[in-house]
N, C-alpha and C. Protein backbone atom coordinates (compact mmCIF):
# COMPACT_ATOMS: atom_id res chain seq x y z
N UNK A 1 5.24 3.95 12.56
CA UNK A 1 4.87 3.73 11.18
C UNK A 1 5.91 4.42 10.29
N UNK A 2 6.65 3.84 9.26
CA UNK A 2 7.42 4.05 8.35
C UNK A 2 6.60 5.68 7.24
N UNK A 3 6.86 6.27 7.16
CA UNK A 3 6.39 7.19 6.18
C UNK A 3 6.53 6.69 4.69
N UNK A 4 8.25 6.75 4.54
CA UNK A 4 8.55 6.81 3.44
C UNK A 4 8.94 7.61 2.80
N UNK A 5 8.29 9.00 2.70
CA UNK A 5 7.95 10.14 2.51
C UNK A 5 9.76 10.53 2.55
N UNK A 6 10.39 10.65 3.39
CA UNK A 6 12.02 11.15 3.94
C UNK A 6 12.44 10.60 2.74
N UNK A 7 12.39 8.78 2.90
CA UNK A 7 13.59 8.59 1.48
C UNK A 7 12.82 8.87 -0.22
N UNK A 8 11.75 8.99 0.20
CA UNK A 8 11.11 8.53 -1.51
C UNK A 8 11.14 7.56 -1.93
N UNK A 9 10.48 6.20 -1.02
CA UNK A 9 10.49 5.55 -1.35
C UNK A 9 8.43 4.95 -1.37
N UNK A 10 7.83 4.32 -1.64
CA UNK A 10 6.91 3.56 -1.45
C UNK A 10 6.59 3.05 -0.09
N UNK A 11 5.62 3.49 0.38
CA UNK A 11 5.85 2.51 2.65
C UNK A 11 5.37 0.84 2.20
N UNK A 12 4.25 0.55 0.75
CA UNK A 12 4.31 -0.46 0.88
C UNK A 12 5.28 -1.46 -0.01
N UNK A 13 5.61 -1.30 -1.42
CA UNK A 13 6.67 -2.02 -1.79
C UNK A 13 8.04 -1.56 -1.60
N UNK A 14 8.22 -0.40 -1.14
CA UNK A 14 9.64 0.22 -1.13
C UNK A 14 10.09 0.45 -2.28
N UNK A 15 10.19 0.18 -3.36
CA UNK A 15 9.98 1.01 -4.65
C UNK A 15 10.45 2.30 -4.58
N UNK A 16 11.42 2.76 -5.33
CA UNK A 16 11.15 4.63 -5.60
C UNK A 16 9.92 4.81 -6.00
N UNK A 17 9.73 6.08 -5.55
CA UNK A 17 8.24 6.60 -5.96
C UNK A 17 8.30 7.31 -7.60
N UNK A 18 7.32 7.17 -7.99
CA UNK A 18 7.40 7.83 -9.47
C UNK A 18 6.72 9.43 -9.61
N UNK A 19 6.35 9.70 -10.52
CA UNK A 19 5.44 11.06 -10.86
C UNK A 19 4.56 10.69 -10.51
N UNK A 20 3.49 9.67 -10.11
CA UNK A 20 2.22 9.62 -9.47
C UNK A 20 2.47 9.09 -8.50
N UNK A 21 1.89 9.91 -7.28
CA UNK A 21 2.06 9.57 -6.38
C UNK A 21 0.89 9.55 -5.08
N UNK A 22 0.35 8.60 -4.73
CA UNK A 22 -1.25 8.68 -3.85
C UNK A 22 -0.68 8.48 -2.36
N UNK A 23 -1.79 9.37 -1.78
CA UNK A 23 -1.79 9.20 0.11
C UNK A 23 -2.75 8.33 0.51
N UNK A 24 -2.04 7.47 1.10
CA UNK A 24 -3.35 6.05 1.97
C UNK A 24 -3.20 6.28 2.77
N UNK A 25 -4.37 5.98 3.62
CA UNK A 25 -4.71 6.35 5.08
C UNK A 25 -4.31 5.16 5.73
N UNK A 26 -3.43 4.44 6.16
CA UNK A 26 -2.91 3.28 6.61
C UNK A 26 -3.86 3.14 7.78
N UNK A 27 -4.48 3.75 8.34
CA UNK A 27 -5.95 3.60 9.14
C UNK A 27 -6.86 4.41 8.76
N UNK A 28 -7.77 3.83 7.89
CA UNK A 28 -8.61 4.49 7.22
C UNK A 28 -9.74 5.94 7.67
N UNK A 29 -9.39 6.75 7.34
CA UNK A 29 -10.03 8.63 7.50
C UNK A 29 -11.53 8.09 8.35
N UNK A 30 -11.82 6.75 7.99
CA UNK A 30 -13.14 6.82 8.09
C UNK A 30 -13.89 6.33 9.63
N UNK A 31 -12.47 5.64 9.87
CA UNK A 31 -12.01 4.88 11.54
C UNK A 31 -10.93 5.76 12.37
N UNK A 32 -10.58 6.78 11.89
CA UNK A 32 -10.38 8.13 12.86
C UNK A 32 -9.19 8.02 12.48
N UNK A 33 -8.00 7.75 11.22
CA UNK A 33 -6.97 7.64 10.86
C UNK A 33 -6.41 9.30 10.36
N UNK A 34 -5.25 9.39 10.75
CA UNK A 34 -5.10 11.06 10.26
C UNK A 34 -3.65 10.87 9.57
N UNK A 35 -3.00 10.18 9.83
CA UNK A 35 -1.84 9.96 9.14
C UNK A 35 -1.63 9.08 7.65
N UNK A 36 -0.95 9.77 6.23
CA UNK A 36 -1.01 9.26 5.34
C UNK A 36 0.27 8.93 5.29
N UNK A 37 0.53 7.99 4.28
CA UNK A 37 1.98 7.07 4.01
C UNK A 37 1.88 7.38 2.35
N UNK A 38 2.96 7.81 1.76
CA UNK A 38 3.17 8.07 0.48
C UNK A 38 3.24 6.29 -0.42
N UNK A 39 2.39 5.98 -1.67
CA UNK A 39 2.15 4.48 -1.87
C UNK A 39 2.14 4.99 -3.38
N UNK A 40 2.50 4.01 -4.39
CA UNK A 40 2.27 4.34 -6.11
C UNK A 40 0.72 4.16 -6.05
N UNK A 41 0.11 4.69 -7.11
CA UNK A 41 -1.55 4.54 -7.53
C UNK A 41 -1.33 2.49 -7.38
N UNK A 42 -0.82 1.70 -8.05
CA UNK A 42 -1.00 0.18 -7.94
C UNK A 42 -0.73 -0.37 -6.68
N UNK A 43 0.13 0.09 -5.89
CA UNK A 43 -0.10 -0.47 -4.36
C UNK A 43 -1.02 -0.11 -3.81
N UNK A 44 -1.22 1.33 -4.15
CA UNK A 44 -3.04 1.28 -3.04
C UNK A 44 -4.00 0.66 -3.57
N UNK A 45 -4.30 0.61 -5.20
CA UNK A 45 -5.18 -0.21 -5.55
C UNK A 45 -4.83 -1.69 -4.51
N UNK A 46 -4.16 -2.16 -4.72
CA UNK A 46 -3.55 -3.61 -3.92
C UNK A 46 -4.18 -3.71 -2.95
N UNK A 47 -3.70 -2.80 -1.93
CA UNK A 47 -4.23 -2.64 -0.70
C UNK A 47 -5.51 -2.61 -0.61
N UNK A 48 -6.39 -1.83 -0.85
CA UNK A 48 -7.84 -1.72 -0.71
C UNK A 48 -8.81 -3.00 -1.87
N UNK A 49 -7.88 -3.84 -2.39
CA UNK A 49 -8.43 -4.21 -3.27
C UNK A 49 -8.35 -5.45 -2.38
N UNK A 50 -7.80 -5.92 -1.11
CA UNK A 50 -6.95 -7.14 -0.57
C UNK A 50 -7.68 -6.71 0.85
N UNK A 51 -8.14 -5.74 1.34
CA UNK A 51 -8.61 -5.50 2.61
C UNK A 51 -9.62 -4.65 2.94
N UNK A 52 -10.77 -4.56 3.40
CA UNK A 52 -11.57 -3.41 4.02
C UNK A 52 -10.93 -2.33 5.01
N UNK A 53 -12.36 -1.26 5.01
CA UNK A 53 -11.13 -0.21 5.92
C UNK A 53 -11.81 -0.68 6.87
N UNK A 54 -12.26 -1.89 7.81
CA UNK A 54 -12.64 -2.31 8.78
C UNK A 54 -11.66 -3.27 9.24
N UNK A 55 -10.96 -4.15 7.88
CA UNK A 55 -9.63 -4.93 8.45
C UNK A 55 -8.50 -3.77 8.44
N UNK A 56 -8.20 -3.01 7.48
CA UNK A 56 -7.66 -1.82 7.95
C UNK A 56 -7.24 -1.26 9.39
N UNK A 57 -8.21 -1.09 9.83
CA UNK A 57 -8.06 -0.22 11.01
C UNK A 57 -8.00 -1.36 11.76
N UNK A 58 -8.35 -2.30 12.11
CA UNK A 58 -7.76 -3.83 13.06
C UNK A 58 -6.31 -3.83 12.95
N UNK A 59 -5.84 -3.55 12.13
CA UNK A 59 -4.49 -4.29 11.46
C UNK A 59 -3.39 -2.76 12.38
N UNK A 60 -4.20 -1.79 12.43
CA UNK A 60 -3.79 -0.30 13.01
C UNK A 60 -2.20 0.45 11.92
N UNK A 61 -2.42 0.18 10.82
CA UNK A 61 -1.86 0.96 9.94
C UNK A 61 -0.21 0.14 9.79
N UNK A 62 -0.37 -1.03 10.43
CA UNK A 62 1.21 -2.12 10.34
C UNK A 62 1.41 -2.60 8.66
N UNK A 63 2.33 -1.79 8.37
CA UNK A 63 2.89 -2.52 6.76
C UNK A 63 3.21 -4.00 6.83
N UNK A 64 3.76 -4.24 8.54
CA UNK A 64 4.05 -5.86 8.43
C UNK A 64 2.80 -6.46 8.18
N UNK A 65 1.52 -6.03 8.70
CA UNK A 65 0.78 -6.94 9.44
C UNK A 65 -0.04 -7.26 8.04
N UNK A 66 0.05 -6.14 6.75
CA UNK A 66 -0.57 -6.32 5.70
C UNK A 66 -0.14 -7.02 4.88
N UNK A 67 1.36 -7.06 4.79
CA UNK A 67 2.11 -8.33 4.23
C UNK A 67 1.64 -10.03 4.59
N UNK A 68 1.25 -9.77 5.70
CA UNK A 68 1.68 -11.47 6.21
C UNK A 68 0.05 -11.96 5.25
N UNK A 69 -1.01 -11.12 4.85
CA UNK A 69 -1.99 -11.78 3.70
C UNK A 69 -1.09 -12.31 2.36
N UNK A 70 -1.31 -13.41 2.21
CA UNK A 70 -0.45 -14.10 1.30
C UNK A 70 -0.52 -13.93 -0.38
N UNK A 71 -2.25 -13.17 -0.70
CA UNK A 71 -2.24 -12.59 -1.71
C UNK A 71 -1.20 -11.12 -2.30
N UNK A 72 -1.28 -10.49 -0.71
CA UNK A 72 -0.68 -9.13 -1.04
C UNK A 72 0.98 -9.10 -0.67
N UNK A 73 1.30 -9.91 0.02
CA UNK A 73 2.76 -10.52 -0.06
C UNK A 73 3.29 -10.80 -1.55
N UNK A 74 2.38 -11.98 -1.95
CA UNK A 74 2.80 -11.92 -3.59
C UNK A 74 2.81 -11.25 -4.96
N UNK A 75 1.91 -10.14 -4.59
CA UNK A 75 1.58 -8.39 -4.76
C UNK A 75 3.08 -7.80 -4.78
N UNK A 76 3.10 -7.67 -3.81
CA UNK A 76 4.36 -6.97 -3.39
C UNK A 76 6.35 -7.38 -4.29
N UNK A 77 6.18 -8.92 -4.24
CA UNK A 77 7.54 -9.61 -4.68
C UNK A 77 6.93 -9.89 -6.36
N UNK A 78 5.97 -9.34 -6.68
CA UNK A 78 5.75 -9.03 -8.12
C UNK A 78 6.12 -8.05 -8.87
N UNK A 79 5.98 -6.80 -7.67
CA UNK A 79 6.02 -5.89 -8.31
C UNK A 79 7.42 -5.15 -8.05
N UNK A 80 8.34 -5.95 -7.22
CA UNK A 80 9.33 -5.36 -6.87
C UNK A 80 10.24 -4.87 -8.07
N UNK A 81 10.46 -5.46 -9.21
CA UNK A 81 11.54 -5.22 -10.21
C UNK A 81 10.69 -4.72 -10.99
N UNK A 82 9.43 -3.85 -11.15
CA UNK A 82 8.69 -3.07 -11.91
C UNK A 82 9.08 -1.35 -11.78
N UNK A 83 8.64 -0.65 -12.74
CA UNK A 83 9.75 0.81 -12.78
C UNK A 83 8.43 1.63 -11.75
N UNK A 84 9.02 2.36 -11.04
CA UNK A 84 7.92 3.49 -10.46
C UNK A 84 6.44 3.25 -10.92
N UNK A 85 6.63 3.98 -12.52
CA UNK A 85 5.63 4.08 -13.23
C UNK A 85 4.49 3.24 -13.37
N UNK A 86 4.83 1.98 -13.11
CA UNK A 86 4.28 0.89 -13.53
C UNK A 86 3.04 0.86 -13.40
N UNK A 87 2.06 0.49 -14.44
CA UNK A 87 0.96 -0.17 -14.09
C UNK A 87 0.23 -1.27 -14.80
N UNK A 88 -0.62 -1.69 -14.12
CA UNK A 88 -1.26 -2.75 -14.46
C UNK A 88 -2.69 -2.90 -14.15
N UNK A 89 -3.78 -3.42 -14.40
CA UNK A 89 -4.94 -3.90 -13.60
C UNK A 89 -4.92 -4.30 -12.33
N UNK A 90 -5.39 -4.07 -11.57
CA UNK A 90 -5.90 -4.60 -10.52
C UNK A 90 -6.59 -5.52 -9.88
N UNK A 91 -6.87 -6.90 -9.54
CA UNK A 91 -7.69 -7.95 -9.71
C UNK A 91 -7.82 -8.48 -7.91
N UNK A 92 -9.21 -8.62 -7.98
CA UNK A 92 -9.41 -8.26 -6.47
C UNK A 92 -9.22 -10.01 -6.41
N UNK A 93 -8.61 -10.34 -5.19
CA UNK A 93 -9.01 -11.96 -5.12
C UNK A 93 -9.91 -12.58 -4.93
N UNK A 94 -10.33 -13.84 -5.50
CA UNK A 94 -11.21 -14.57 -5.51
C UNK A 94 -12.21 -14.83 -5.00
């Protein structure tokens, strides 16, 4: 699993990280996950807003495997040319 954490970057958009900065449990605390990945406050919204921590922990903490959902893929190539800081609402899909 990619951290991120080393370059400062985001584990899920790759993004520099900004002044806010949140720990996701890429296998959720609640399914016996102990390792966090450094993510902006709007990618984890993304994430949890796009998956349970029951698909979560199926998925076993793979940044690929969360991409290949086609909502959060397009999540991702949205937010790529956005500054650290960025935010926006959050809108769970349909």
């Amino acid at each position: 699993m990619t951290s991120g954490a080393e370059d400062g970057t985001c584990w899920l958009c790759g993004r520099p990280l900004g002044r806010r900065v949140q720990a996701h449990h890429a296998v959720p605390k609640a399914k016996g996950g102990r390792e966090t990945v450094p993510v902006h406050p709007i990618c984890h919204r993304a994430i949890h807003a796009s998956f349970t921590n029951a698909e979560l922990a199926r998925l076993g903490g793979s940044r690929d495997r969360l991409i290949e959902r086609e909502a959060l893929a397009r999540f991702v190539q949205w937010v790529a040319d956005k500054p650290p800081d960025f935010h926006a609402p959050t809108r769970k899909p349909r």
